[in-house]
C-alpha atoms as a PDB file:
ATOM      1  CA  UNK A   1       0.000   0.000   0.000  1.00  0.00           C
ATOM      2  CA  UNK A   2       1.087   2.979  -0.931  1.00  0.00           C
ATOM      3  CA  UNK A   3       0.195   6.029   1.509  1.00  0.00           C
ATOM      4  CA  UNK A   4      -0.277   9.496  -0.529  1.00  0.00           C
ATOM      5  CA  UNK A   5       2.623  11.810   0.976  1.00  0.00           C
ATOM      6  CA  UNK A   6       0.176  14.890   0.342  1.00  0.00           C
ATOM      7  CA  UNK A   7      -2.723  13.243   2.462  1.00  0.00           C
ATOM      8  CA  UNK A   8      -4.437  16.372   4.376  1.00  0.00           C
ATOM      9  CA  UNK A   9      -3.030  16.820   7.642  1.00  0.00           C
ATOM     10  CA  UNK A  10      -5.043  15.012  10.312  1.00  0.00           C
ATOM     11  CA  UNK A  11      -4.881  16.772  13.263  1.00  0.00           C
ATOM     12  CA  UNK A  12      -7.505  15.935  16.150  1.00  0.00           C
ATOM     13  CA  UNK A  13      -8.174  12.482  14.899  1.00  0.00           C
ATOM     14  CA  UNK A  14      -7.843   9.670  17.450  1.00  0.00           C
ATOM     15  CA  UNK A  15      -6.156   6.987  15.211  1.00  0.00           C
ATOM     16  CA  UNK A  16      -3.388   7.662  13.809  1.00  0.00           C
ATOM     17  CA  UNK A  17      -2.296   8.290  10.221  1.00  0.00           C
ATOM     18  CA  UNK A  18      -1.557   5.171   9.019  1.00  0.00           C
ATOM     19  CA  UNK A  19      -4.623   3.580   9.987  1.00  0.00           C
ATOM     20  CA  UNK A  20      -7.308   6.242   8.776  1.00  0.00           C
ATOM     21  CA  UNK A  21      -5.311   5.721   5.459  1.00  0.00           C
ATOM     22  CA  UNK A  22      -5.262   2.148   5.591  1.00  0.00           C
ATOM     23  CA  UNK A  23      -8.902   1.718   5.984  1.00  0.00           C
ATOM     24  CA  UNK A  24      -9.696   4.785   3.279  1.00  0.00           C
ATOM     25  CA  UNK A  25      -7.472   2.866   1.431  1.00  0.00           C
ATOM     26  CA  UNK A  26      -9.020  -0.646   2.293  1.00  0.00           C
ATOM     27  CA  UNK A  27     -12.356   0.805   1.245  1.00  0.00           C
ATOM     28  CA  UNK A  28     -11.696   2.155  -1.849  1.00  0.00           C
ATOM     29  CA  UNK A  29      -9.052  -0.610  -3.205  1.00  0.00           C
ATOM     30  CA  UNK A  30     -11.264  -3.550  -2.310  1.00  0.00           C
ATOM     31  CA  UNK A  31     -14.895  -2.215  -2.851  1.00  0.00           C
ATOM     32  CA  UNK A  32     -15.613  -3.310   1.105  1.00  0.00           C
ATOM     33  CA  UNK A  33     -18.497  -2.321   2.815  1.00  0.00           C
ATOM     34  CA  UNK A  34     -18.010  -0.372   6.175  1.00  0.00           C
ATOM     35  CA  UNK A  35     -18.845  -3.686   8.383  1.00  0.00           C
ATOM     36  CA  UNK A  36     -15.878  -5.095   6.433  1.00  0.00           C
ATOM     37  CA  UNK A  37     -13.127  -2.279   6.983  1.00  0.00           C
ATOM     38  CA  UNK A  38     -14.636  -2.527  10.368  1.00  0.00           C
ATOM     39  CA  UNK A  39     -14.306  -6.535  10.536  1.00  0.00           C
ATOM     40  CA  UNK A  40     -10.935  -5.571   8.752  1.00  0.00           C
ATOM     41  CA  UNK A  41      -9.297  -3.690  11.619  1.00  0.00           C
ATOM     42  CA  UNK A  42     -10.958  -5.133  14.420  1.00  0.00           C
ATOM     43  CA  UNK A  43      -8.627  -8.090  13.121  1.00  0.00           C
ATOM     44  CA  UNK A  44      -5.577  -6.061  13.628  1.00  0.00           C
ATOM     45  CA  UNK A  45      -6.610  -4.965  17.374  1.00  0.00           C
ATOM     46  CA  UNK A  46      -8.250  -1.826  15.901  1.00  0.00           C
ATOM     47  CA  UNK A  47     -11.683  -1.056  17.710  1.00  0.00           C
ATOM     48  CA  UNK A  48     -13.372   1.835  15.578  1.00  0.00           C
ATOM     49  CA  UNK A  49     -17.384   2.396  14.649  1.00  0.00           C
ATOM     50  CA  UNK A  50     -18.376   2.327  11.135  1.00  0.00           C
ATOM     51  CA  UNK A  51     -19.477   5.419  11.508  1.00  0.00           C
ATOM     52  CA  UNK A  52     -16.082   6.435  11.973  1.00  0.00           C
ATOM     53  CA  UNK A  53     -14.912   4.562   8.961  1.00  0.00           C
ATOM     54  CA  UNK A  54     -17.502   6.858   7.486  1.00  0.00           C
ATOM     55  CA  UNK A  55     -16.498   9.915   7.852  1.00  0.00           C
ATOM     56  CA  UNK A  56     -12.728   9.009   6.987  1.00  0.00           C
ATOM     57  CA  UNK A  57     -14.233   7.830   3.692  1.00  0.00           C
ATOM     58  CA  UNK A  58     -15.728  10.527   2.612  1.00  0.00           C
ATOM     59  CA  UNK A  59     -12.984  13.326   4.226  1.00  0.00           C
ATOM     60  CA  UNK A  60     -10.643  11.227   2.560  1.00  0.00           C
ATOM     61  CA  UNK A  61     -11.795   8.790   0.301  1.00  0.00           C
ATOM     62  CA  UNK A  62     -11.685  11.292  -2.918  1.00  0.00           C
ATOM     63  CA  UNK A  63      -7.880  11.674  -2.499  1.00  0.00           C
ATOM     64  CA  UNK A  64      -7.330   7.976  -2.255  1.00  0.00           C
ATOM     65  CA  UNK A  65      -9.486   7.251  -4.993  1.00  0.00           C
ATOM     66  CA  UNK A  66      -7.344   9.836  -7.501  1.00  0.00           C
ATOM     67  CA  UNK A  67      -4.377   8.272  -5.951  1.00  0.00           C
ATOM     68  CA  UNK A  68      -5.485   4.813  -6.611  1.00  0.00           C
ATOM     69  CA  UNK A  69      -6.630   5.305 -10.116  1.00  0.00           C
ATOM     70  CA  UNK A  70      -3.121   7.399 -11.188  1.00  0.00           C
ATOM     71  CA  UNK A  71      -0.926   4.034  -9.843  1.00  0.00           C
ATOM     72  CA  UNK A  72      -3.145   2.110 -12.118  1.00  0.00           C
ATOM     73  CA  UNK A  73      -1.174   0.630 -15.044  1.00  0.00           C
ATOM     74  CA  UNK A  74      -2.377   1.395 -18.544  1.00  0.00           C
ATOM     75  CA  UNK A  75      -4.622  -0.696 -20.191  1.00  0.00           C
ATOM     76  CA  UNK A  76      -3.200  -3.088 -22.679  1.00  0.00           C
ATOM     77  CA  UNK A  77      -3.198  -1.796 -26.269  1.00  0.00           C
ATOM     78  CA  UNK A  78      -5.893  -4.900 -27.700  1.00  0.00           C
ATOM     79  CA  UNK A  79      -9.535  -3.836 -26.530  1.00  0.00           C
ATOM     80  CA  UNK A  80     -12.532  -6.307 -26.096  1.00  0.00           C
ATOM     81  CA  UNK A  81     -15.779  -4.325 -26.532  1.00  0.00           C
ATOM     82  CA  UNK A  82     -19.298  -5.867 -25.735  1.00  0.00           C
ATOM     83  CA  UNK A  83     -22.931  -5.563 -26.073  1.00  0.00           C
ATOM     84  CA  UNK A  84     -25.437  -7.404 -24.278  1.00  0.00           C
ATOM     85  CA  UNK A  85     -29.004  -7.457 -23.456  1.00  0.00           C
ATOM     86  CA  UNK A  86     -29.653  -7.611 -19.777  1.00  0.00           C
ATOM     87  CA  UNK A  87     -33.447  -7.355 -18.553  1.00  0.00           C
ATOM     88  CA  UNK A  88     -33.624  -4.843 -15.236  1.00  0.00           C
ATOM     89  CA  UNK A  89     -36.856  -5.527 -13.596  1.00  0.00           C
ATOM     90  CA  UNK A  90     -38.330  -6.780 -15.997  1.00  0.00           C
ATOM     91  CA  UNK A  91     -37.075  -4.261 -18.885  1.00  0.00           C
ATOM     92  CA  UNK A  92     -34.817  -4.577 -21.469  1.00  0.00           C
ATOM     93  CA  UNK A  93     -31.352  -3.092 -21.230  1.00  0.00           C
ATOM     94  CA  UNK A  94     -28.322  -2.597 -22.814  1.00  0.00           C
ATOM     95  CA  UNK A  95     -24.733  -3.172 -21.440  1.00  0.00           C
ATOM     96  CA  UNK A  96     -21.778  -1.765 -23.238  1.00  0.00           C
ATOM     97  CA  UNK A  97     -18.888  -3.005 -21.906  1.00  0.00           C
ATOM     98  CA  UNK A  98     -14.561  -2.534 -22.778  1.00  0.00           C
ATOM     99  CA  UNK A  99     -12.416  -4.865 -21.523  1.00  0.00           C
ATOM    100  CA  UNK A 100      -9.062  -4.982 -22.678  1.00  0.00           C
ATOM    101  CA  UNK A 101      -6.831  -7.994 -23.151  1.00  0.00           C
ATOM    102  CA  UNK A 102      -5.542  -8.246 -19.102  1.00  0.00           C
ATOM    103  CA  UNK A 103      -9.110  -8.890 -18.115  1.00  0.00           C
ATOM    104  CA  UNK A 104      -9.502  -4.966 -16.536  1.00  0.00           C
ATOM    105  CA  UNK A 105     -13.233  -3.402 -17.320  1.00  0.00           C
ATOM    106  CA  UNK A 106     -12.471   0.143 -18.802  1.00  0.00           C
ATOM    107  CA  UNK A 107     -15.952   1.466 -18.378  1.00  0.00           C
ATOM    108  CA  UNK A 108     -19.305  -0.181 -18.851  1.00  0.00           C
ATOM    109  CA  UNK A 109     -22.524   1.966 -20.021  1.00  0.00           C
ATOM    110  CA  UNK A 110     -26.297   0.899 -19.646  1.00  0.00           C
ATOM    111  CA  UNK A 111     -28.827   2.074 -21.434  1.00  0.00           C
ATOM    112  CA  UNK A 112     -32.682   1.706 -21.520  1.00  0.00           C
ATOM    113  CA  UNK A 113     -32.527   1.945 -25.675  1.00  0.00           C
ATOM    114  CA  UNK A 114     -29.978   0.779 -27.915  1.00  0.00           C
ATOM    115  CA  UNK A 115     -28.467   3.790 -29.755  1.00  0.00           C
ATOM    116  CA  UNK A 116     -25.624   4.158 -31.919  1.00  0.00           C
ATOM    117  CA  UNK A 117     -24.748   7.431 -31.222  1.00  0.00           C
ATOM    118  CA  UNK A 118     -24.627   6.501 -27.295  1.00  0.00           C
ATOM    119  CA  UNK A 119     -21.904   3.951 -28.349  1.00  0.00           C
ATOM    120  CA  UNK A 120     -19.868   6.373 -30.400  1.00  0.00           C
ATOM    121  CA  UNK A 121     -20.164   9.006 -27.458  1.00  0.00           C
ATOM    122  CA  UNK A 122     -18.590   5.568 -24.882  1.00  0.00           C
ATOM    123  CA  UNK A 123     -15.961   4.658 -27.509  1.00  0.00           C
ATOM    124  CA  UNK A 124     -15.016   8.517 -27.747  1.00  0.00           C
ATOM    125  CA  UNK A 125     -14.482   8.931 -23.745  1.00  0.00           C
ATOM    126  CA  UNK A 126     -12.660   5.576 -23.524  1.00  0.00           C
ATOM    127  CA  UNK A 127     -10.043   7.180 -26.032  1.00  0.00           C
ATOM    128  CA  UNK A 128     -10.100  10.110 -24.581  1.00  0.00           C
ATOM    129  CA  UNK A 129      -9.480   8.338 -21.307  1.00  0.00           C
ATOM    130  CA  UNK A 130      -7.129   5.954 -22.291  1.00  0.00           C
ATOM    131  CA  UNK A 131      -5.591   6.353 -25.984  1.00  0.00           C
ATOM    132  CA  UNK A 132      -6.384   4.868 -29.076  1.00  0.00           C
ATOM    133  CA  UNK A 133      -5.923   1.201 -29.030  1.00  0.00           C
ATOM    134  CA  UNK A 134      -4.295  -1.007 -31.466  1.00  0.00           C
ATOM    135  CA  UNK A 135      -6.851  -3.311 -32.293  1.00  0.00           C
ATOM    136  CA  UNK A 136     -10.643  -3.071 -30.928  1.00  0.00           C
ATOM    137  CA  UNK A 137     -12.793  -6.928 -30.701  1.00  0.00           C
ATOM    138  CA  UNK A 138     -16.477  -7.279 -31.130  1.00  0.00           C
ATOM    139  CA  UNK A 139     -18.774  -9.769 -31.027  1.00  0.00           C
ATOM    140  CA  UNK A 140     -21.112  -8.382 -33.956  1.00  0.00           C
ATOM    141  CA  UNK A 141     -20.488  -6.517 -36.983  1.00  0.00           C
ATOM    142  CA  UNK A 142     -23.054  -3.417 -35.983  1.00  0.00           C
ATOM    143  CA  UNK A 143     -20.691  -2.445 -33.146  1.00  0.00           C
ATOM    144  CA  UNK A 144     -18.059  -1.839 -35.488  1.00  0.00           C
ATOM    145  CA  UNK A 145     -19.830   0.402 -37.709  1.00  0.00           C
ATOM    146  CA  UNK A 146     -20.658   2.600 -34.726  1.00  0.00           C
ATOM    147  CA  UNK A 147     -17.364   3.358 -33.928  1.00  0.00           C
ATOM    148  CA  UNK A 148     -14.233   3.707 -35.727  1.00  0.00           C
ATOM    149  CA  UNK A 149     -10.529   2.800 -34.766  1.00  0.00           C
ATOM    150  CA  UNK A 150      -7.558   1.028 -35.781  1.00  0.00           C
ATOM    151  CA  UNK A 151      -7.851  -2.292 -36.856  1.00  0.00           C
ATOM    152  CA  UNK A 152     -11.382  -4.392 -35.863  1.00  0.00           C
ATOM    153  CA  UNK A 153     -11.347  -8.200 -35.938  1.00  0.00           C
ATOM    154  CA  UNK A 154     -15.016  -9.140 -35.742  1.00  0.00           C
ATOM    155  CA  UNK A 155     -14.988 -12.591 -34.249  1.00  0.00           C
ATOM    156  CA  UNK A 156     -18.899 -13.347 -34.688  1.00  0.00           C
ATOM    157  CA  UNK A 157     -18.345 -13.004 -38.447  1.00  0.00           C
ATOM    158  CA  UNK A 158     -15.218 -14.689 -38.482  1.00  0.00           C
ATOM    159  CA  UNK A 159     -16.354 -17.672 -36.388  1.00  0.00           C
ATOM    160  CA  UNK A 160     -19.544 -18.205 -38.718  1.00  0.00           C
ATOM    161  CA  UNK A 161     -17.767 -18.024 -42.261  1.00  0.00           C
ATOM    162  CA  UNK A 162     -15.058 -20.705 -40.233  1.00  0.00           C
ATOM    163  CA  UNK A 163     -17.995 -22.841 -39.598  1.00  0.00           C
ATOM    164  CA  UNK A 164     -19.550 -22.494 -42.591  1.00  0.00           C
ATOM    165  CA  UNK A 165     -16.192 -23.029 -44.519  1.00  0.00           C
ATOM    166  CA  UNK A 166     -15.709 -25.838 -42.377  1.00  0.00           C
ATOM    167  CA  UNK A 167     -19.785 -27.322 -43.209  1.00  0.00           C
ATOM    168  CA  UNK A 168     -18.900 -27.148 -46.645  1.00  0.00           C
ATOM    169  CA  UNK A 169     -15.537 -28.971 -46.524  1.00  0.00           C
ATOM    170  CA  UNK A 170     -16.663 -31.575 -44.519  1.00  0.00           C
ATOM    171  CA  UNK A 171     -20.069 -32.378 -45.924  1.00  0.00           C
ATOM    172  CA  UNK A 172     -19.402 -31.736 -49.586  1.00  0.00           C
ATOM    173  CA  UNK A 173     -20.152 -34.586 -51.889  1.00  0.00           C
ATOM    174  CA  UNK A 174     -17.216 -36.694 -53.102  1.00  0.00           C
ATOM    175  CA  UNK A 175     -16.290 -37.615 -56.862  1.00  0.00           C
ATOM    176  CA  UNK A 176     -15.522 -41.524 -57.570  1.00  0.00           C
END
């Protein structure tokens, strides 16, 4: 863990430095819930209230969170992006989704209505964000008409015309 050297001085507190910043930094790293920084320190010998934990989160937590996502390697240079169809009580939604080639979720948008210009708008801020990438991924060829980078490799297409190639080769009728 690395503790922010410009962390706001933090006079009149009753713990100490290192563990308002662990447990800010606990929080935000982990996605924990109060009980669980709680459950976290109270492992360590650390008695504090989550309400405690509280208030260091949100004096704090926006400087950890800055810190946390600067220290954050780039994202790798190959970019997966997705689109599915998730129902939300009882309505249909859909999930954009990048993922680049480590596994790491760039950003995900939902949306009550599928619109193109929505996903050009997503693509946009991710490069922005993070840079153009080398080569973008998508499951269908309508995704890659929205947006435009580099090189696309559609893989839906791609797997169908290998099947299909692969139909043909294997069921084609044979000359005696």
């Amino acid at each position: 863990m690395k503790i922010p050297t410009s962390l706001p001085r933090l006079k009149g507190y009753r713990f100490p430095r290192e563990i308002i910043a662990y447990a800010v930094w606990a929080y935000h790293r982990f996605a924990l819930s109060m009980a669980d920084v709680e459950d976290l320190l109270a492992e360590r010998g650390v008695i504090v209230s989550r309400e405690a934990v509280r208030l260091w989160v949100n004096r704090f937590g926006r400087h950890f969170a800055n810190c946390i996502r600067r220290d954050r390697p780039r994202p790798n240079d190959k970019w997966h992006l997705d689109e599915v169809v998730i129902p939300i009580r009882g309505k249909k939604h859909w999930l954009w989704r990048a993922i680049d080639a480590n596994g790491e979720v760039l950003d995900i948008l939902v949306q009550t209505r599928r619109s193109g210009k929505a996903a050009k708008r997503f693509f946009k801020g991710l490069i922005t964000q993070f840079g153009a990438p080398r080569v973008v991924i998508t499951p269908s060829r309508d995704i890659a008409a929205q947006c435009t980078a580099g090189q696309w490799i559609n893989y839906a297409a791609t797997s169908s015309r290998s099947k299909r190639w692969h139909r043909t080769l294997t069921t084609a009728p044979t000359r005696d």
